[in-house]
PDB file of N, CA and C in Angstrom:
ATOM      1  N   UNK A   1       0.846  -1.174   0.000  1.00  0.00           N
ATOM      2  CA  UNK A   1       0.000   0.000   0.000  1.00  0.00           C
ATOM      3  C   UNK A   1       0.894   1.239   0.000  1.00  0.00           C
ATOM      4  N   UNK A   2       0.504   2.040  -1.062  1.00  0.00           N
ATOM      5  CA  UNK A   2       1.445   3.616  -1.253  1.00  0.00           C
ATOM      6  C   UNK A   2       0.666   4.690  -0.553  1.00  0.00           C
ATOM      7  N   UNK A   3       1.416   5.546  -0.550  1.00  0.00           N
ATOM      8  CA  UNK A   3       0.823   6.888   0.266  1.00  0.00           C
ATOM      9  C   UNK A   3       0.075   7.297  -0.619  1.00  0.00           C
ATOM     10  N   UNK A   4      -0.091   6.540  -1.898  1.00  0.00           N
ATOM     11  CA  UNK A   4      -1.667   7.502  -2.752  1.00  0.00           C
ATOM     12  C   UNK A   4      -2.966   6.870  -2.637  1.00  0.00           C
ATOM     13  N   UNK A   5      -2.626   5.494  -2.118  1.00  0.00           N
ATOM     14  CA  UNK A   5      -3.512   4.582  -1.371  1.00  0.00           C
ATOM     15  C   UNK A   5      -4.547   5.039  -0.361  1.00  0.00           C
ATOM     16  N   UNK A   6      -4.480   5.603   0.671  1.00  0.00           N
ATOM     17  CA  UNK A   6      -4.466   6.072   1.487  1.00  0.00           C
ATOM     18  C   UNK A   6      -5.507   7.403   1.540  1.00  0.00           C
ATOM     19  N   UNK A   7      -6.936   6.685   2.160  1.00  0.00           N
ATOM     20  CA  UNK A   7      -8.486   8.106   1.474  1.00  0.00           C
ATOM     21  C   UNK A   7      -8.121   8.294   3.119  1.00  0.00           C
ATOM     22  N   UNK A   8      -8.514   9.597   2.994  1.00  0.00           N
ATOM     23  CA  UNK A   8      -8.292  10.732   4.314  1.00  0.00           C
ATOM     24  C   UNK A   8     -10.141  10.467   4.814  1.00  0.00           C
ATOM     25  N   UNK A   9     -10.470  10.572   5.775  1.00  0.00           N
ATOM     26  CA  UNK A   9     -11.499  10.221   6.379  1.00  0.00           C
ATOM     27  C   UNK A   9     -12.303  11.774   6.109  1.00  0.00           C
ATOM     28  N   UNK A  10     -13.662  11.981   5.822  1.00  0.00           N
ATOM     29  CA  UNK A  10     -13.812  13.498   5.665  1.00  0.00           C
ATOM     30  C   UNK A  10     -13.653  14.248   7.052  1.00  0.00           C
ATOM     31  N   UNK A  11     -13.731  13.668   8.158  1.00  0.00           N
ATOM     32  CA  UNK A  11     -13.396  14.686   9.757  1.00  0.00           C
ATOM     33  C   UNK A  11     -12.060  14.802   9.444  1.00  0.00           C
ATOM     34  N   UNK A  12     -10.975  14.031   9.045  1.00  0.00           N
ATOM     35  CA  UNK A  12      -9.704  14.558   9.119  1.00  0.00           C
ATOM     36  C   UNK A  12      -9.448  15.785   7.979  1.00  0.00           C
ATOM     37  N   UNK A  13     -10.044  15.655   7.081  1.00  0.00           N
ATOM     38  CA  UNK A  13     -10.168  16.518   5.794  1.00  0.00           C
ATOM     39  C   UNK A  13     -10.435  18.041   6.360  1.00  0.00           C
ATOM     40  N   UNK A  14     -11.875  18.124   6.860  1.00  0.00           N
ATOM     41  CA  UNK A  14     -12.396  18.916   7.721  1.00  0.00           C
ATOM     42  C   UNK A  14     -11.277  19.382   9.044  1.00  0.00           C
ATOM     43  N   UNK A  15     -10.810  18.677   9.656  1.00  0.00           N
ATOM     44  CA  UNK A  15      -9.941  19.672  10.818  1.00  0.00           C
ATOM     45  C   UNK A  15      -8.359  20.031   9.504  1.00  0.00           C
ATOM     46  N   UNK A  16      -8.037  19.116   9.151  1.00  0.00           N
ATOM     47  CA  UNK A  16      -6.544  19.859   8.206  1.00  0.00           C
ATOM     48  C   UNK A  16      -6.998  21.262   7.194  1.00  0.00           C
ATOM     49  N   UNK A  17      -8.624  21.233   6.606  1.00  0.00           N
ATOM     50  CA  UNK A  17      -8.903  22.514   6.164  1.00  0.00           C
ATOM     51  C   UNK A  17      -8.877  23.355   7.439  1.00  0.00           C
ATOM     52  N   UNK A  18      -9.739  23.194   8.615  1.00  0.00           N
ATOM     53  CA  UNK A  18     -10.092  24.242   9.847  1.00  0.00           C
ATOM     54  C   UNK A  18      -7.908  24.976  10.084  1.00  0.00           C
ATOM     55  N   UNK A  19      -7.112  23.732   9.916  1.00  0.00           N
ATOM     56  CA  UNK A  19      -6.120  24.261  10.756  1.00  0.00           C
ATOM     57  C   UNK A  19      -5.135  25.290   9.416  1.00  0.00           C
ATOM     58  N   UNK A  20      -5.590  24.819   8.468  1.00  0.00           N
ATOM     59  CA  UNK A  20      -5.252  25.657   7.114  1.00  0.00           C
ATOM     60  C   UNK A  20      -5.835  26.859   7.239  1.00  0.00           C
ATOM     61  N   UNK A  21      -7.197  26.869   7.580  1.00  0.00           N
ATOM     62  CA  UNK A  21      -7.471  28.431   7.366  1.00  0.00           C
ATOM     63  C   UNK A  21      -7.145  29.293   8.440  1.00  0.00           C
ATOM     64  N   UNK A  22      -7.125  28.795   9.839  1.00  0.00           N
ATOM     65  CA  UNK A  22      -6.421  29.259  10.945  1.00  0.00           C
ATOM     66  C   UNK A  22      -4.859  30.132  10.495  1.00  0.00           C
ATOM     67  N   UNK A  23      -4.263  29.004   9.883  1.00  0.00           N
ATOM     68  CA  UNK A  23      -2.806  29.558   9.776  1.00  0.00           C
ATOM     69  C   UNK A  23      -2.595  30.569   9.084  1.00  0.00           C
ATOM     70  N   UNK A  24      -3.995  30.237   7.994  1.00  0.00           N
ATOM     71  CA  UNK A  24      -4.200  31.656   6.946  1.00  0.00           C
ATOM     72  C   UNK A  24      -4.303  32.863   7.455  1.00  0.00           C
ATOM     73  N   UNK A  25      -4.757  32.929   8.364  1.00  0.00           N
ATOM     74  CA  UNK A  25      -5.356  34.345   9.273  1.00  0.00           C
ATOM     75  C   UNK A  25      -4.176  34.355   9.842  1.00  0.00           C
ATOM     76  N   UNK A  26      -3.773  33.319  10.377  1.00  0.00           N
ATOM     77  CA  UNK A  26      -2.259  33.950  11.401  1.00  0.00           C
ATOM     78  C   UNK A  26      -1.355  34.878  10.787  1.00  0.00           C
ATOM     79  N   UNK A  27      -1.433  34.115   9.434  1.00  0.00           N
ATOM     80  CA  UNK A  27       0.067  35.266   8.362  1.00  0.00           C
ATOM     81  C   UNK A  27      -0.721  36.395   8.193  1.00  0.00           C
ATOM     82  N   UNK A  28      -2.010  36.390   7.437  1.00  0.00           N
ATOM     83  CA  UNK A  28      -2.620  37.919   7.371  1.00  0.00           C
ATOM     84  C   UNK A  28      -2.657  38.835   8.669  1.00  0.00           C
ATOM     85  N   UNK A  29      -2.668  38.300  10.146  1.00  0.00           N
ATOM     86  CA  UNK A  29      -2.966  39.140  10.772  1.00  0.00           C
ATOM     87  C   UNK A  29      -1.159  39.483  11.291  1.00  0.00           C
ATOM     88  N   UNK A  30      -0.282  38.541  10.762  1.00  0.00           N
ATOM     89  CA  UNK A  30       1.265  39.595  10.890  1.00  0.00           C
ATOM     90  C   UNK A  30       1.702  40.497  10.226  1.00  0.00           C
ATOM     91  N   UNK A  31       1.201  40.274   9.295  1.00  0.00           N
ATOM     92  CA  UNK A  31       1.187  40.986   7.449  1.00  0.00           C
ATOM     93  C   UNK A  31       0.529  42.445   8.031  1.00  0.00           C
ATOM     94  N   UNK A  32      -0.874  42.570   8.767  1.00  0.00           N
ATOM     95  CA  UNK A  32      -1.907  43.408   8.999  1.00  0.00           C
ATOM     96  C   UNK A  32      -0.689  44.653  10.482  1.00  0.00           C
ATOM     97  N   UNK A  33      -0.518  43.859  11.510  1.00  0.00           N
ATOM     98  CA  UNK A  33       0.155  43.856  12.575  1.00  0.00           C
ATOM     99  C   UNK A  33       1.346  44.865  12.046  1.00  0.00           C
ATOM    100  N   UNK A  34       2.308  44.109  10.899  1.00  0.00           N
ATOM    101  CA  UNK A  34       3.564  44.800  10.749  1.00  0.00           C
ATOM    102  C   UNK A  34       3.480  46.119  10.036  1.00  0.00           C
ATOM    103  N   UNK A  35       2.129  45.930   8.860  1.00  0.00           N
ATOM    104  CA  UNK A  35       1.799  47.210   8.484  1.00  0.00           C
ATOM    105  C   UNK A  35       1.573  48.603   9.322  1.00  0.00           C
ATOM    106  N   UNK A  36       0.593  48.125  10.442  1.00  0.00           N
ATOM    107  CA  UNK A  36       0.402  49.239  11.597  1.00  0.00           C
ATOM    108  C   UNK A  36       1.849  49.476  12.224  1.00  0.00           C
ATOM    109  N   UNK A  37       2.636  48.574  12.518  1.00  0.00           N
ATOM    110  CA  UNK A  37       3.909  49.004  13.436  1.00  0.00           C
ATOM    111  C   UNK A  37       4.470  50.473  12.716  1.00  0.00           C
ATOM    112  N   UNK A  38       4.717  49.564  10.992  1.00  0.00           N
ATOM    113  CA  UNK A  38       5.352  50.734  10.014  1.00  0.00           C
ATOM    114  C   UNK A  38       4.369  52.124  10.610  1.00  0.00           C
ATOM    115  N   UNK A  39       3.588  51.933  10.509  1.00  0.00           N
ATOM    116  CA  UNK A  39       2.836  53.285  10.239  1.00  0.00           C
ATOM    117  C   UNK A  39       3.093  54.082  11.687  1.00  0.00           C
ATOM    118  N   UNK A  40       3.078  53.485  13.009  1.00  0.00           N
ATOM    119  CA  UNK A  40       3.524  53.874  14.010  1.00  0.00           C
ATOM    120  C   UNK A  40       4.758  54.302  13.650  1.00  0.00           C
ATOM    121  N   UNK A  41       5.474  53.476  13.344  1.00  0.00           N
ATOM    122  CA  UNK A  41       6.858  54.140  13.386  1.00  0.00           C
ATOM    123  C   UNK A  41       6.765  55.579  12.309  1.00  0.00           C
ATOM    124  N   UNK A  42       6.540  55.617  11.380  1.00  0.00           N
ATOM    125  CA  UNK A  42       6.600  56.562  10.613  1.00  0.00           C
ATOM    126  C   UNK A  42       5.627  57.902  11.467  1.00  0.00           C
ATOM    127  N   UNK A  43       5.179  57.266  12.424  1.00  0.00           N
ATOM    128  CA  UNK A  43       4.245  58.643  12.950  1.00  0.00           C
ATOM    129  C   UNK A  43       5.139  59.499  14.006  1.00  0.00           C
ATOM    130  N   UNK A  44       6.001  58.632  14.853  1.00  0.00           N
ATOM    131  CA  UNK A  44       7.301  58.710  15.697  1.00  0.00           C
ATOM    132  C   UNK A  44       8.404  59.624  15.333  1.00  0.00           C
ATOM    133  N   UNK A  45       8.395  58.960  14.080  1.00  0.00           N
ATOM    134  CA  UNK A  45       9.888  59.692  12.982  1.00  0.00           C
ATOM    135  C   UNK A  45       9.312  61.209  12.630  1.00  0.00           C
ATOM    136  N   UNK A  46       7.702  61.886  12.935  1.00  0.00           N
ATOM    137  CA  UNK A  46       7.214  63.266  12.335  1.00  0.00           C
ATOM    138  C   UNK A  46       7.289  63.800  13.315  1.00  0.00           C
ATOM    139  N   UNK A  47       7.257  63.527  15.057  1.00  0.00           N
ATOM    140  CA  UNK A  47       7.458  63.580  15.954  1.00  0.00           C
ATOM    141  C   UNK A  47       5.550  64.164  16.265  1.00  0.00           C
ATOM    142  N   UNK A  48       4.903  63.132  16.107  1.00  0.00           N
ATOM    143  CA  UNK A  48       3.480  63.053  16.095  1.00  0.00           C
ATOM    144  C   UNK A  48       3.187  63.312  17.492  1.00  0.00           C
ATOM    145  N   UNK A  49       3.939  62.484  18.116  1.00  0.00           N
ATOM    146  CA  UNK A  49       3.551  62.322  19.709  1.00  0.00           C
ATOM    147  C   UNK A  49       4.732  63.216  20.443  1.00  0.00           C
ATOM    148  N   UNK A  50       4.545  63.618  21.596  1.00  0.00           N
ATOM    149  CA  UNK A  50       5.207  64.758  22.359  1.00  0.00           C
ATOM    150  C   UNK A  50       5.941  63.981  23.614  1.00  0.00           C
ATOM    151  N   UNK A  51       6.628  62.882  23.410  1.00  0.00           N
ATOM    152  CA  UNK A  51       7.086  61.751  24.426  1.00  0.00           C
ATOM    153  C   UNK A  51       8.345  61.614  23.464  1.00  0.00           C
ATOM    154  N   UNK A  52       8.463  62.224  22.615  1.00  0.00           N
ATOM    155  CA  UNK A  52       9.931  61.857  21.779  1.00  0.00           C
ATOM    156  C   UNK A  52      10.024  63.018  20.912  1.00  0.00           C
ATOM    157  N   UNK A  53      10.857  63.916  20.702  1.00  0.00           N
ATOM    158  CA  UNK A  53      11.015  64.443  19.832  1.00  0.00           C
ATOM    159  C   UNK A  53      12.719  64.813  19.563  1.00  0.00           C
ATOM    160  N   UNK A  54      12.884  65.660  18.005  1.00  0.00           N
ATOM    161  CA  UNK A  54      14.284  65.771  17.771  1.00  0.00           C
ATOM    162  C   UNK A  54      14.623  64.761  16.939  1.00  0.00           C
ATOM    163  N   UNK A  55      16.075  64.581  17.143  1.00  0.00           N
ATOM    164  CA  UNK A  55      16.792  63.333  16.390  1.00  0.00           C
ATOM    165  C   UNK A  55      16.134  62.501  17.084  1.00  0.00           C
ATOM    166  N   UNK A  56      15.701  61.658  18.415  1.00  0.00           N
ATOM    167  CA  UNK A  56      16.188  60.888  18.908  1.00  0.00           C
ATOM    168  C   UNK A  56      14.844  60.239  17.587  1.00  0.00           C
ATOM    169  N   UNK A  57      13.508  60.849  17.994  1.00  0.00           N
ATOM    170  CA  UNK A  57      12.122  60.289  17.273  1.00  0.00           C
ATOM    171  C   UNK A  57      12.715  60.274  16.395  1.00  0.00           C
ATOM    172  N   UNK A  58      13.269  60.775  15.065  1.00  0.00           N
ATOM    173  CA  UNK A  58      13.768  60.113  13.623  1.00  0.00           C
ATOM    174  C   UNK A  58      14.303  58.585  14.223  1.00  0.00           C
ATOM    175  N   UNK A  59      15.021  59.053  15.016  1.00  0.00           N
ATOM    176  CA  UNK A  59      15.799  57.362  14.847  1.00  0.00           C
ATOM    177  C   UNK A  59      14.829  56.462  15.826  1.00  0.00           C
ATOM    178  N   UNK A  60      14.386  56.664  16.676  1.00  0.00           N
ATOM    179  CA  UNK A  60      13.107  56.010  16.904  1.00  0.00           C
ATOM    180  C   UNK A  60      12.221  54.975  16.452  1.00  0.00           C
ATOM    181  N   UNK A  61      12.017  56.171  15.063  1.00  0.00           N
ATOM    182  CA  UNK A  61      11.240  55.928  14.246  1.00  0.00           C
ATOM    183  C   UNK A  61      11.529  55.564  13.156  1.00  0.00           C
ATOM    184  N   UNK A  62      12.652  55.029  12.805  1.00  0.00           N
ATOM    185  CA  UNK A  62      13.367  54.194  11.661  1.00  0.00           C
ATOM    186  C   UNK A  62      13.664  53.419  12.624  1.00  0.00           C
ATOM    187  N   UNK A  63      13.722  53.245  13.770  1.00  0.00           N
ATOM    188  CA  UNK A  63      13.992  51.415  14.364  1.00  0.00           C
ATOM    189  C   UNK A  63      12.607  50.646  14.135  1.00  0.00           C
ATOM    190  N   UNK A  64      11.773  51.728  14.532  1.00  0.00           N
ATOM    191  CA  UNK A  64      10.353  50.839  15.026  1.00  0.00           C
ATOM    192  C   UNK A  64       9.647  50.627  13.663  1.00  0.00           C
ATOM    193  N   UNK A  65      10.238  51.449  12.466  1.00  0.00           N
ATOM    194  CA  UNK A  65       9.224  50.922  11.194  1.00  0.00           C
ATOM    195  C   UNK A  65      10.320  49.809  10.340  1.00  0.00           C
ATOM    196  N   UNK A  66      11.484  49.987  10.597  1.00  0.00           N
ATOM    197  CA  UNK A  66      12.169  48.590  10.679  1.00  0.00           C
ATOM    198  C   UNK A  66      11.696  47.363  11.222  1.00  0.00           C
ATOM    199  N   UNK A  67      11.573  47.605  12.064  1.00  0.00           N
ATOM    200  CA  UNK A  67      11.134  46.128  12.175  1.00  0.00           C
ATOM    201  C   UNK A  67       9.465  45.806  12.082  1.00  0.00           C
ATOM    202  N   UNK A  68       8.368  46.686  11.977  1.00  0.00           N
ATOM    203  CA  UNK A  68       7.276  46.641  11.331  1.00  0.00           C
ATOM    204  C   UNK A  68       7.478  46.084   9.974  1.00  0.00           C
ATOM    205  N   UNK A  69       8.577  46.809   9.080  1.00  0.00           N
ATOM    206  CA  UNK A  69       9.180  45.928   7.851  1.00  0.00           C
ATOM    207  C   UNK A  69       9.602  44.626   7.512  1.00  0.00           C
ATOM    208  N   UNK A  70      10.697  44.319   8.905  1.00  0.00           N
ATOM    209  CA  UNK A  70      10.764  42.472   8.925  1.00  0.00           C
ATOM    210  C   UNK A  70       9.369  42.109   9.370  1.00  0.00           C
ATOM    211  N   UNK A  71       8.761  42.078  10.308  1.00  0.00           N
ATOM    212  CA  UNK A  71       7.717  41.644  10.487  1.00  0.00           C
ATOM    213  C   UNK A  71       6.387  41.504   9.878  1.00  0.00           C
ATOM    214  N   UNK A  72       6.581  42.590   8.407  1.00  0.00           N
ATOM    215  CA  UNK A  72       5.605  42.699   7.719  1.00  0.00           C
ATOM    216  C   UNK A  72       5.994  41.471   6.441  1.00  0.00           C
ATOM    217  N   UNK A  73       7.124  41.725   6.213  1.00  0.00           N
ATOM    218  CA  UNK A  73       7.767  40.901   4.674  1.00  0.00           C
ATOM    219  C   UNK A  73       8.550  39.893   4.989  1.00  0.00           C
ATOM    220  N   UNK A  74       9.446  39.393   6.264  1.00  0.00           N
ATOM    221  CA  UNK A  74      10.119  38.343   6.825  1.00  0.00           C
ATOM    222  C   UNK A  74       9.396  37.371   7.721  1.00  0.00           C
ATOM    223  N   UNK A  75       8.737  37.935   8.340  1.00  0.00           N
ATOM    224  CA  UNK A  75       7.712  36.920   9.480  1.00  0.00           C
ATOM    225  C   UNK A  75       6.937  35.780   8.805  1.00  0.00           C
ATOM    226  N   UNK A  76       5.602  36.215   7.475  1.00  0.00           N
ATOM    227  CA  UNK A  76       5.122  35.660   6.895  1.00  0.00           C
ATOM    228  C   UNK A  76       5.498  34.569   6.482  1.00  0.00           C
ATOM    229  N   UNK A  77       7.254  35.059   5.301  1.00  0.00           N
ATOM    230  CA  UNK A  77       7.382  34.042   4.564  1.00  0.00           C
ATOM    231  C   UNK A  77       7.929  32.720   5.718  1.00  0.00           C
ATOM    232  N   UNK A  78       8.374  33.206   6.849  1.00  0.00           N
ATOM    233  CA  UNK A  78       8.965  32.245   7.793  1.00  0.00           C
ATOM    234  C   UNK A  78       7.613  30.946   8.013  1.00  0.00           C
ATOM    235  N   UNK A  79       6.872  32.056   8.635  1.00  0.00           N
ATOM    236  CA  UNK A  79       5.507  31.079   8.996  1.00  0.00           C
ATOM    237  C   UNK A  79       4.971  30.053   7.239  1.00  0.00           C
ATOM    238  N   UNK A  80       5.188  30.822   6.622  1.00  0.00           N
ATOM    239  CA  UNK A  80       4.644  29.682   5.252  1.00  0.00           C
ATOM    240  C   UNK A  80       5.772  28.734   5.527  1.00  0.00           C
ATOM    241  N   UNK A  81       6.579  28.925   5.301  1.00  0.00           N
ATOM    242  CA  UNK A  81       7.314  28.176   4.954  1.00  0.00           C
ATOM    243  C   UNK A  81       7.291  26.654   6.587  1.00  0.00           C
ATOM    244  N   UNK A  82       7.466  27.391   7.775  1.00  0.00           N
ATOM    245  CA  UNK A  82       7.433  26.352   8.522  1.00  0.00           C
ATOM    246  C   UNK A  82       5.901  25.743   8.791  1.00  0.00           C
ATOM    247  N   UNK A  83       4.687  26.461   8.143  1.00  0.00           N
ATOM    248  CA  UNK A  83       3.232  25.591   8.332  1.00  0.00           C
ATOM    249  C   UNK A  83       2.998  24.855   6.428  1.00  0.00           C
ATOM    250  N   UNK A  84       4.409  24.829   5.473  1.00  0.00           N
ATOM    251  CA  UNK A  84       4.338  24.089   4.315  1.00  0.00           C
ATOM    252  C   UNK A  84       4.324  22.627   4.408  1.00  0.00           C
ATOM    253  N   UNK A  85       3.338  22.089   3.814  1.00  0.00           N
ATOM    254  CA  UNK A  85       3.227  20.487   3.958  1.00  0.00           C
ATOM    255  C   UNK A  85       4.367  19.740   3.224  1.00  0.00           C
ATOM    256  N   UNK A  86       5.065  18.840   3.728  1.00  0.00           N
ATOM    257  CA  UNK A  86       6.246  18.484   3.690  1.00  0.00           C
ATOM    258  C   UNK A  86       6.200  17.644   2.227  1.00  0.00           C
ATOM    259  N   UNK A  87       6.977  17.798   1.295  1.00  0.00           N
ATOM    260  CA  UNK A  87       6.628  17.440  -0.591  1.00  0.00           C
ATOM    261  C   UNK A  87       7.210  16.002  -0.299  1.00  0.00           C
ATOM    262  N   UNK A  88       6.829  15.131  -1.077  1.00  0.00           N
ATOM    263  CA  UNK A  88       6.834  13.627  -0.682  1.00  0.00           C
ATOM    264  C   UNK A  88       7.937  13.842  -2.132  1.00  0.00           C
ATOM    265  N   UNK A  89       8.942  12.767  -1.638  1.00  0.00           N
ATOM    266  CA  UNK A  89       9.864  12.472  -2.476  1.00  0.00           C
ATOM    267  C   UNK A  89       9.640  12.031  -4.116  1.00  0.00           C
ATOM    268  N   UNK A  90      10.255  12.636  -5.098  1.00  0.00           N
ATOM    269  CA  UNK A  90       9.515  12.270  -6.368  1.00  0.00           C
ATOM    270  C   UNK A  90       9.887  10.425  -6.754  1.00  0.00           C
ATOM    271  N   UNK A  91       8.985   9.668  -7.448  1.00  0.00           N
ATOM    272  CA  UNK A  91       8.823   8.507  -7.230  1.00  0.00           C
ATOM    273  C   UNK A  91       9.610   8.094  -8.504  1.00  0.00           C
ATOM    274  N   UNK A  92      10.646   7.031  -7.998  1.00  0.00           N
ATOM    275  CA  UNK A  92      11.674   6.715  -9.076  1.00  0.00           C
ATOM    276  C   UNK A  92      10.685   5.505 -10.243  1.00  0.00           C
ATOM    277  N   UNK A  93      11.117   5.630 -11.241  1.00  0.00           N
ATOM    278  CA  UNK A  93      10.160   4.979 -12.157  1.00  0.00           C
ATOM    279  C   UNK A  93      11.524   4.043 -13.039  1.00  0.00           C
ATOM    280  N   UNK A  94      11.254   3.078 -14.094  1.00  0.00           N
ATOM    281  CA  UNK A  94      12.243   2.165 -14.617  1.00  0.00           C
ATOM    282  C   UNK A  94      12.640   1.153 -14.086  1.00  0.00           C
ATOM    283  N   UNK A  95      13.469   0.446 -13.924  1.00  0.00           N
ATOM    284  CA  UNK A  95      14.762  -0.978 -13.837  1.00  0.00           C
ATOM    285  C   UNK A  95      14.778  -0.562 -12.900  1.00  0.00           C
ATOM    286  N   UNK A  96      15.535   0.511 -12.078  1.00  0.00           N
ATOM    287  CA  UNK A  96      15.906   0.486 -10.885  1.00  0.00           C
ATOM    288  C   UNK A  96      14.997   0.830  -9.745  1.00  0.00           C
ATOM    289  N   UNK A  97      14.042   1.497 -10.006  1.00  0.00           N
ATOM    290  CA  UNK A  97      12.805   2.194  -9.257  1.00  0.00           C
ATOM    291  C   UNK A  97      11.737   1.175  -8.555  1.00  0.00           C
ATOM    292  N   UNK A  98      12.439  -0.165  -9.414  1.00  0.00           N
ATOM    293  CA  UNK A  98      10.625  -1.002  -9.046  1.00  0.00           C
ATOM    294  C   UNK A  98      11.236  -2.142  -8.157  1.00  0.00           C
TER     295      UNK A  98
END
């Protein structure tokens, strides 16, 4: 019996979609998350708020939309990549394969 053998029960079907779309929302809501940081930070760097101002808020505010940036464009691809279903080895075919 091969792993193409092998019918998925529809409850298991049903929770691996439920935990798929879960994960879906997880990346959109870091994607969503890192966007606002940026925008904080960029509000920091105008010296929006009266708790920072001068140089220090520019640089402030290029740390904090820095990393709104990894977190917007680096976080995601991390999470795809570690919730990617693992690719099954390609199946040798011919004389030697069988």
């Amino acid at each position: 019996m091969s792993q193409d053998d092998i019918i998925e029960s529809p409850e298991a079907a049903a929770r691996r979609a439920a935990l798929a779309r879960q994960r879906f929302f997880m990346i959109g809501l870091f994607r969503l998350s890192g966007a606002l940081i940026v925008l904080f930070g960029m509000l920091i760097g105008r010296e929006w708020f009266g708790w920072v101002q001068g140089d220090r808020a520019r640089w402030m505010g290029v740390i904090v939309a820095l990393v709104g940036l990894f977190q917007f464009i680096i976080v995601p691809r991390l999470l795809a990549r570690a919730f990617a279903t693992p690719r099954q080895a390609p199946r040798k075919t011919g004389p030697e394969g069988e």
